[in-house]
N, C-alpha and C. Protein backbone atom coordinates (compact mmCIF):
# COMPACT_ATOMS: atom_id res chain seq x y z
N UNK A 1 87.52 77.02 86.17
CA UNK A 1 88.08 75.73 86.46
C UNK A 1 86.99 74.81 86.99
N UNK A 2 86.82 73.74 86.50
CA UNK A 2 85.76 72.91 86.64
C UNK A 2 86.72 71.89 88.26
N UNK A 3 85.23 71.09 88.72
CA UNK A 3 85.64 70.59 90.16
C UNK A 3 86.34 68.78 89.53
N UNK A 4 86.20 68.73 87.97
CA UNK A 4 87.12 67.37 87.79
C UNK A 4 88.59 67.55 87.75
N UNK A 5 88.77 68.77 87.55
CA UNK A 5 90.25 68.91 87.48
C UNK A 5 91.67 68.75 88.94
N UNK A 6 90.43 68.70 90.11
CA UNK A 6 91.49 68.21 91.35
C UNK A 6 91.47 66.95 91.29
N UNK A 7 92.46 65.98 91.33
CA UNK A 7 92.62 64.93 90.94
C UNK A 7 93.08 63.83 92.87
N UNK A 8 93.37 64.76 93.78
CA UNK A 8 93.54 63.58 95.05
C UNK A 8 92.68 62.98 95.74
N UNK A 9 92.70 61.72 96.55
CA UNK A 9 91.55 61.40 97.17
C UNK A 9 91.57 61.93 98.23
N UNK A 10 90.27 62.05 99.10
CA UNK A 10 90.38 62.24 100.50
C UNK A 10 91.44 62.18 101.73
N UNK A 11 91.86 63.00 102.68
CA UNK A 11 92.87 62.83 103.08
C UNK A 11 92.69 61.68 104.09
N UNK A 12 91.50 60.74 104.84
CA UNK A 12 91.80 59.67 105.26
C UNK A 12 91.91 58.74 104.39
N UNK A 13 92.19 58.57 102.88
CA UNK A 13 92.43 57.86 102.25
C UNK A 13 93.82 57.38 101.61
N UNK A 14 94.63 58.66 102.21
CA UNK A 14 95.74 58.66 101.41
C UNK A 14 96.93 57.90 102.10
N UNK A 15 98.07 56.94 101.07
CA UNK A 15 99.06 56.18 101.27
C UNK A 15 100.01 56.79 102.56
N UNK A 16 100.57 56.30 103.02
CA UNK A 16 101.78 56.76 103.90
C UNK A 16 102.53 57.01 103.43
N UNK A 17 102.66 56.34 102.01
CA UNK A 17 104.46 56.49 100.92
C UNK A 17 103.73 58.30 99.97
N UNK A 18 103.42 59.01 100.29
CA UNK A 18 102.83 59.84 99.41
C UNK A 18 103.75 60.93 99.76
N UNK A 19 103.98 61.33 101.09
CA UNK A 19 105.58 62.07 101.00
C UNK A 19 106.51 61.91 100.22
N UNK A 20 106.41 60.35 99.72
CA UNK A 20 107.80 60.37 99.19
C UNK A 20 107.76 60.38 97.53
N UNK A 21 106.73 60.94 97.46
CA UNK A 21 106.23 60.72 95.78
C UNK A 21 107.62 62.10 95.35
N UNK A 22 107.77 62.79 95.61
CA UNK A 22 108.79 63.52 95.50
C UNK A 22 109.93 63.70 95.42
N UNK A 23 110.95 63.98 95.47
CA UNK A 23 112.18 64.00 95.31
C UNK A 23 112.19 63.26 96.54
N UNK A 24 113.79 62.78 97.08
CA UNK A 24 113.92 61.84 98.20
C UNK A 24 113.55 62.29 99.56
N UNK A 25 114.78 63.68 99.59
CA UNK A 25 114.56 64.43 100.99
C UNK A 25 113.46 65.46 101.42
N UNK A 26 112.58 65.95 100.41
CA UNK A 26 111.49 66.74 100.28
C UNK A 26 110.48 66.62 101.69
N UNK A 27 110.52 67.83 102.16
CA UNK A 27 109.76 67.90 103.47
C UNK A 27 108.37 67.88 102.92
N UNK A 28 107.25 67.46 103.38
CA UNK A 28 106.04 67.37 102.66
C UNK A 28 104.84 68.68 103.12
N UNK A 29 104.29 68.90 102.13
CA UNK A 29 103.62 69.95 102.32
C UNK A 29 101.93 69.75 102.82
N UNK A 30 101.06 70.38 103.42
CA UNK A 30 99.90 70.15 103.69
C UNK A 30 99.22 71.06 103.23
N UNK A 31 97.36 71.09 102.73
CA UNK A 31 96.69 72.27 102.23
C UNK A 31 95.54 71.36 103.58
N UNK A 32 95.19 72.73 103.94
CA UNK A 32 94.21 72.33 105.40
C UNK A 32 93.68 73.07 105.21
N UNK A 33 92.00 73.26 105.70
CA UNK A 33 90.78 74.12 105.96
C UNK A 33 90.53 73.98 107.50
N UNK A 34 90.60 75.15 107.34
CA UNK A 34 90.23 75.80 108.98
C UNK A 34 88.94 76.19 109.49
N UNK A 35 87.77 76.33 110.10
CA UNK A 35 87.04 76.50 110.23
C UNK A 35 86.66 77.61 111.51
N UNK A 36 86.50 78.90 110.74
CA UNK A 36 86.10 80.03 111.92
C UNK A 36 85.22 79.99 112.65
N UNK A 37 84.55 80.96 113.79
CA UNK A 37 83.78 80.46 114.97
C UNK A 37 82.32 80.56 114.13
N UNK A 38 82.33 81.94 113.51
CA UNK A 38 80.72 81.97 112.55
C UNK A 38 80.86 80.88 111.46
N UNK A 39 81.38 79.68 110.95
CA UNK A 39 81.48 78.61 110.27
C UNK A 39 81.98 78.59 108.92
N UNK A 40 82.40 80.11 108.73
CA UNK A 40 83.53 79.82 107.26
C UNK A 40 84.62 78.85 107.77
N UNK A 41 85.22 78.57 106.30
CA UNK A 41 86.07 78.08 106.21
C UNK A 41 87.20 79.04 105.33
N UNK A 42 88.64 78.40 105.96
CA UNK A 42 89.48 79.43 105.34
C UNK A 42 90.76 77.92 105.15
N UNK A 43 91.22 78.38 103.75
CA UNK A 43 92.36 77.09 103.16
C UNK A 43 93.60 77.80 103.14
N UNK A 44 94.57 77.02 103.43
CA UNK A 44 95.64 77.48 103.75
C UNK A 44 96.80 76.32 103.02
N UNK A 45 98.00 76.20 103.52
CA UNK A 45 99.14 75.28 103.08
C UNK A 45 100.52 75.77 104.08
N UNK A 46 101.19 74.55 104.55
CA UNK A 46 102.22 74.69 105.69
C UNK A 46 102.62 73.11 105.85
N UNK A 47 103.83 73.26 105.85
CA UNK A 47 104.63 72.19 106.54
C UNK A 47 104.08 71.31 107.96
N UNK A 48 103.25 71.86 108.82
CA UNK A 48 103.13 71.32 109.75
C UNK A 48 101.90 72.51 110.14
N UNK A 49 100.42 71.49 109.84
CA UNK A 49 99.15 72.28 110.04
C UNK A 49 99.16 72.54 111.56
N UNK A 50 99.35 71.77 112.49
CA UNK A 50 99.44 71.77 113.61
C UNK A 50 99.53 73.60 114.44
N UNK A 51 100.89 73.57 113.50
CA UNK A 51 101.85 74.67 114.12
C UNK A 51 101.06 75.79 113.88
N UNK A 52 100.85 75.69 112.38
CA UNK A 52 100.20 76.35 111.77
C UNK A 52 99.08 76.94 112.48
N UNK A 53 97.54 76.31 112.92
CA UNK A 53 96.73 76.23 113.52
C UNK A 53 97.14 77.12 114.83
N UNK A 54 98.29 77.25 115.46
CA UNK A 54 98.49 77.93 116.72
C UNK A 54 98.93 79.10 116.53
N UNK A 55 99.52 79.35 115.10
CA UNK A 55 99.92 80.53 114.79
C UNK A 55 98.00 81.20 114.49
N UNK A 56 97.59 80.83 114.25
CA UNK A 56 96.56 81.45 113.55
C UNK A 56 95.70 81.85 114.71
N UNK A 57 96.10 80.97 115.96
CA UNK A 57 95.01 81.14 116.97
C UNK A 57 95.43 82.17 117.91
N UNK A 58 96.55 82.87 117.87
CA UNK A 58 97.69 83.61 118.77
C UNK A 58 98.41 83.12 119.56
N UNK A 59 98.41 82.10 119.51
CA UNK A 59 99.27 81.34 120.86
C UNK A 59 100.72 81.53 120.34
N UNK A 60 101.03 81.67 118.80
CA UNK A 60 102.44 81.87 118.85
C UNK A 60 102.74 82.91 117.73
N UNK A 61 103.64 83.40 116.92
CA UNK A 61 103.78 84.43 116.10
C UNK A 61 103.67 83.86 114.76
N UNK A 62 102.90 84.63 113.75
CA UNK A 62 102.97 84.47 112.58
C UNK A 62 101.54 83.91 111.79
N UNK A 63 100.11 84.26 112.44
CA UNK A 63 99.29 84.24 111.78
C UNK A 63 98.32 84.81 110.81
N UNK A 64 97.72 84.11 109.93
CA UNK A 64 96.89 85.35 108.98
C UNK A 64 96.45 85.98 109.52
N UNK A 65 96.02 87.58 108.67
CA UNK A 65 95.52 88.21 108.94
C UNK A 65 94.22 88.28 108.91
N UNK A 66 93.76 87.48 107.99
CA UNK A 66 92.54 87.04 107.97
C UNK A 66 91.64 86.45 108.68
N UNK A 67 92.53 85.83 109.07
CA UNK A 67 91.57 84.90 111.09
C UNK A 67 91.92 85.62 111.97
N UNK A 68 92.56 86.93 112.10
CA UNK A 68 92.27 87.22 113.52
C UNK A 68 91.07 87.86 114.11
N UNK A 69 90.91 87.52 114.91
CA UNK A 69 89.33 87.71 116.25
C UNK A 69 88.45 87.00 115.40
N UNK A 70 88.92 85.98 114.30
CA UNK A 70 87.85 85.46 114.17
C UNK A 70 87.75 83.62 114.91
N UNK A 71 88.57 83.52 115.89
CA UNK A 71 88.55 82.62 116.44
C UNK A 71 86.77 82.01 117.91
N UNK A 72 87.12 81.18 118.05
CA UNK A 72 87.98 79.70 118.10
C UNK A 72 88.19 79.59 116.67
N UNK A 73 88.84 78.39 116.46
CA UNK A 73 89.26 78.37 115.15
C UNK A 73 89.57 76.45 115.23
N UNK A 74 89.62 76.11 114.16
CA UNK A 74 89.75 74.56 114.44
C UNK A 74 89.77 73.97 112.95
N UNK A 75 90.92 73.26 113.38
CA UNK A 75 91.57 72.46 111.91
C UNK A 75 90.63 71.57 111.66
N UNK A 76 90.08 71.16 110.25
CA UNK A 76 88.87 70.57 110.36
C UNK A 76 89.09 69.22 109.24
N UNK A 77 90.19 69.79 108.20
CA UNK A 77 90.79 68.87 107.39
C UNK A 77 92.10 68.92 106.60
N UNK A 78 92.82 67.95 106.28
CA UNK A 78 94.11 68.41 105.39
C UNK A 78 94.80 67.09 105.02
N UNK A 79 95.75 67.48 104.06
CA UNK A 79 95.73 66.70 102.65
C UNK A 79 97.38 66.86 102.87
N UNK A 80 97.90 65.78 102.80
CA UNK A 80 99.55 65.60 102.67
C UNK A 80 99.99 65.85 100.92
N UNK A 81 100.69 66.69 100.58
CA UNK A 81 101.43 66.24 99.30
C UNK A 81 102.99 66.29 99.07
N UNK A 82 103.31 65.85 98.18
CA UNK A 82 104.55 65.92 98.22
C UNK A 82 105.57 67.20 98.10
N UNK A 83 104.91 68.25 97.64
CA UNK A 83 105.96 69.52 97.51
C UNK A 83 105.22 70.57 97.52
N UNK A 84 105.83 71.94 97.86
CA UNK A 84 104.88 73.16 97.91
C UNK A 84 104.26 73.53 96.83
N UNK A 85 104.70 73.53 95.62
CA UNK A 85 104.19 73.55 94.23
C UNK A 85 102.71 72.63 94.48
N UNK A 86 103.09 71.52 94.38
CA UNK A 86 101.27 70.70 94.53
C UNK A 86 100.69 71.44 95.50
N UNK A 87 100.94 71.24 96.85
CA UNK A 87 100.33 72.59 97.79
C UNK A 87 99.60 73.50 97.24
N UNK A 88 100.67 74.08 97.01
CA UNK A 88 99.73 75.43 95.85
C UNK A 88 98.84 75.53 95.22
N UNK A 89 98.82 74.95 94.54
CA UNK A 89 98.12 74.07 92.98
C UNK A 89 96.31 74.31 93.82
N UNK A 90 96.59 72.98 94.91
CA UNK A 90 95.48 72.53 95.80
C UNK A 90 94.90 73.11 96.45
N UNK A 91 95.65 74.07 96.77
CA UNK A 91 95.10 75.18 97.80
C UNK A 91 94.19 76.24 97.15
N UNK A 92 94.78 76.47 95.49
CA UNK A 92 93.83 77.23 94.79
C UNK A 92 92.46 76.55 94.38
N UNK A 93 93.02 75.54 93.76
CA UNK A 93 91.64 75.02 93.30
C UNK A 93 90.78 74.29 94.31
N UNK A 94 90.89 74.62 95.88
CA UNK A 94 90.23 74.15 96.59
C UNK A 94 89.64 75.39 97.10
N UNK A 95 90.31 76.77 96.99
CA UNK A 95 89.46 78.35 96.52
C UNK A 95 88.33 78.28 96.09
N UNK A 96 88.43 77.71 94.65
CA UNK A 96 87.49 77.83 93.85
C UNK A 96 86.21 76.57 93.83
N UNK A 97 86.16 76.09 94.98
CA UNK A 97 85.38 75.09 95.13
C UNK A 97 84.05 75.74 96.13
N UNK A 98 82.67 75.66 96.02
CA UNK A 98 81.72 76.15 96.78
C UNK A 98 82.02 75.51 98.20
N UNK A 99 81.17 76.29 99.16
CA UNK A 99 81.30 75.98 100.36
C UNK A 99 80.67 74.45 101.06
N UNK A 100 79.40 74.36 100.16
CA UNK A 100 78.72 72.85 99.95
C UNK A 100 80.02 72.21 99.75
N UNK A 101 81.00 72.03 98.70
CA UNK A 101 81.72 71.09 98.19
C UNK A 101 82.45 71.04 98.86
N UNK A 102 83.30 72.17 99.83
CA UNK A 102 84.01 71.80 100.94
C UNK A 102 83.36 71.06 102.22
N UNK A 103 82.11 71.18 102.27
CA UNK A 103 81.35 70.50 103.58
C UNK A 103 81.42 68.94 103.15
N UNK A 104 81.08 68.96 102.08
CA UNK A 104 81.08 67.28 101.62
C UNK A 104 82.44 66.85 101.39
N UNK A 105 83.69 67.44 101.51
CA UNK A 105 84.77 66.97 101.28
C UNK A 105 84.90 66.82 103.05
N UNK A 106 85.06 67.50 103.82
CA UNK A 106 85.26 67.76 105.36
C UNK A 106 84.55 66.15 105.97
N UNK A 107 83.44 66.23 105.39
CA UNK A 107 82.33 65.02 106.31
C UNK A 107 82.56 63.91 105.12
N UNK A 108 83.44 63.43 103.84
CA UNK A 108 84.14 62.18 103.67
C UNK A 108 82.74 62.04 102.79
N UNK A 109 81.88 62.87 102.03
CA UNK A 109 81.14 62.34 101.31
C UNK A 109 81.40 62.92 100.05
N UNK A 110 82.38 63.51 99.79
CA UNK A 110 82.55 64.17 98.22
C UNK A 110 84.62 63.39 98.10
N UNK A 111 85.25 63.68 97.32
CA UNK A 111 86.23 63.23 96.94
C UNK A 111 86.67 64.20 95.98
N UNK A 112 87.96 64.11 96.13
CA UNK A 112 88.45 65.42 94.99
C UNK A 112 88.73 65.29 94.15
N UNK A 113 88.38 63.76 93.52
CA UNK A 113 88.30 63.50 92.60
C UNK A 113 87.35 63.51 91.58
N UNK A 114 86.22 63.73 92.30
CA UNK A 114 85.07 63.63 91.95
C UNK A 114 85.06 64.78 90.78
């Protein structure tokens, strides 16, 4: 999968009406990168990164297994869409993106559109 095929802009770029690109009542979904204490990054997707972020850190129940003891841990970016399906979608092909291309997406100099 080539890096033209993610098609959103940056998440300080994006509309306020973009929740509602969806069906009416559709709770909106987020794909966020997390950033471990040795400086990976790990992508995820949740209703509310926030929450999310505390689950992951132990403060409450229900985090990957993948971040544990690998904290501090710290939400570093994330992308509103309209349904878990796009979520998904984003979350993979933001997998398959090098770690450079996530640094330049994080610090607002790459675009996912690009």
């Amino acid at each position: 999968m080539t890096d033209q095929s993610i098609n959103p802009p940056p998440a300080e770029n994006l509309p306020e009406s973009i929740a509602e690109a969806g069906s009416g009542a559709q709770q909106p979904w987020f794909v966020y990168l997390v950033r471990m204490q040795h400086g990976a990054l790990y992508a995820g997707i949740s209703t509310d990164p926030a929450r999310r972020l505390r689950q992951h850190q132990g403060e409450i129940v229900g985090g990957a297994k993948a971040l544990r003891g690998k904290g501090p841990l710290c939400l570093v970016w994330s992308y509103k869409t309209a349904n878990r399906s796009q979520a998904s979608q984003l979350e993979y092909q933001l997998k398959q993106l090098s770690k450079a291309k996530k640094e330049a997406l994080i610090n607002g100099e790459w675009s996912l559109s690009n």
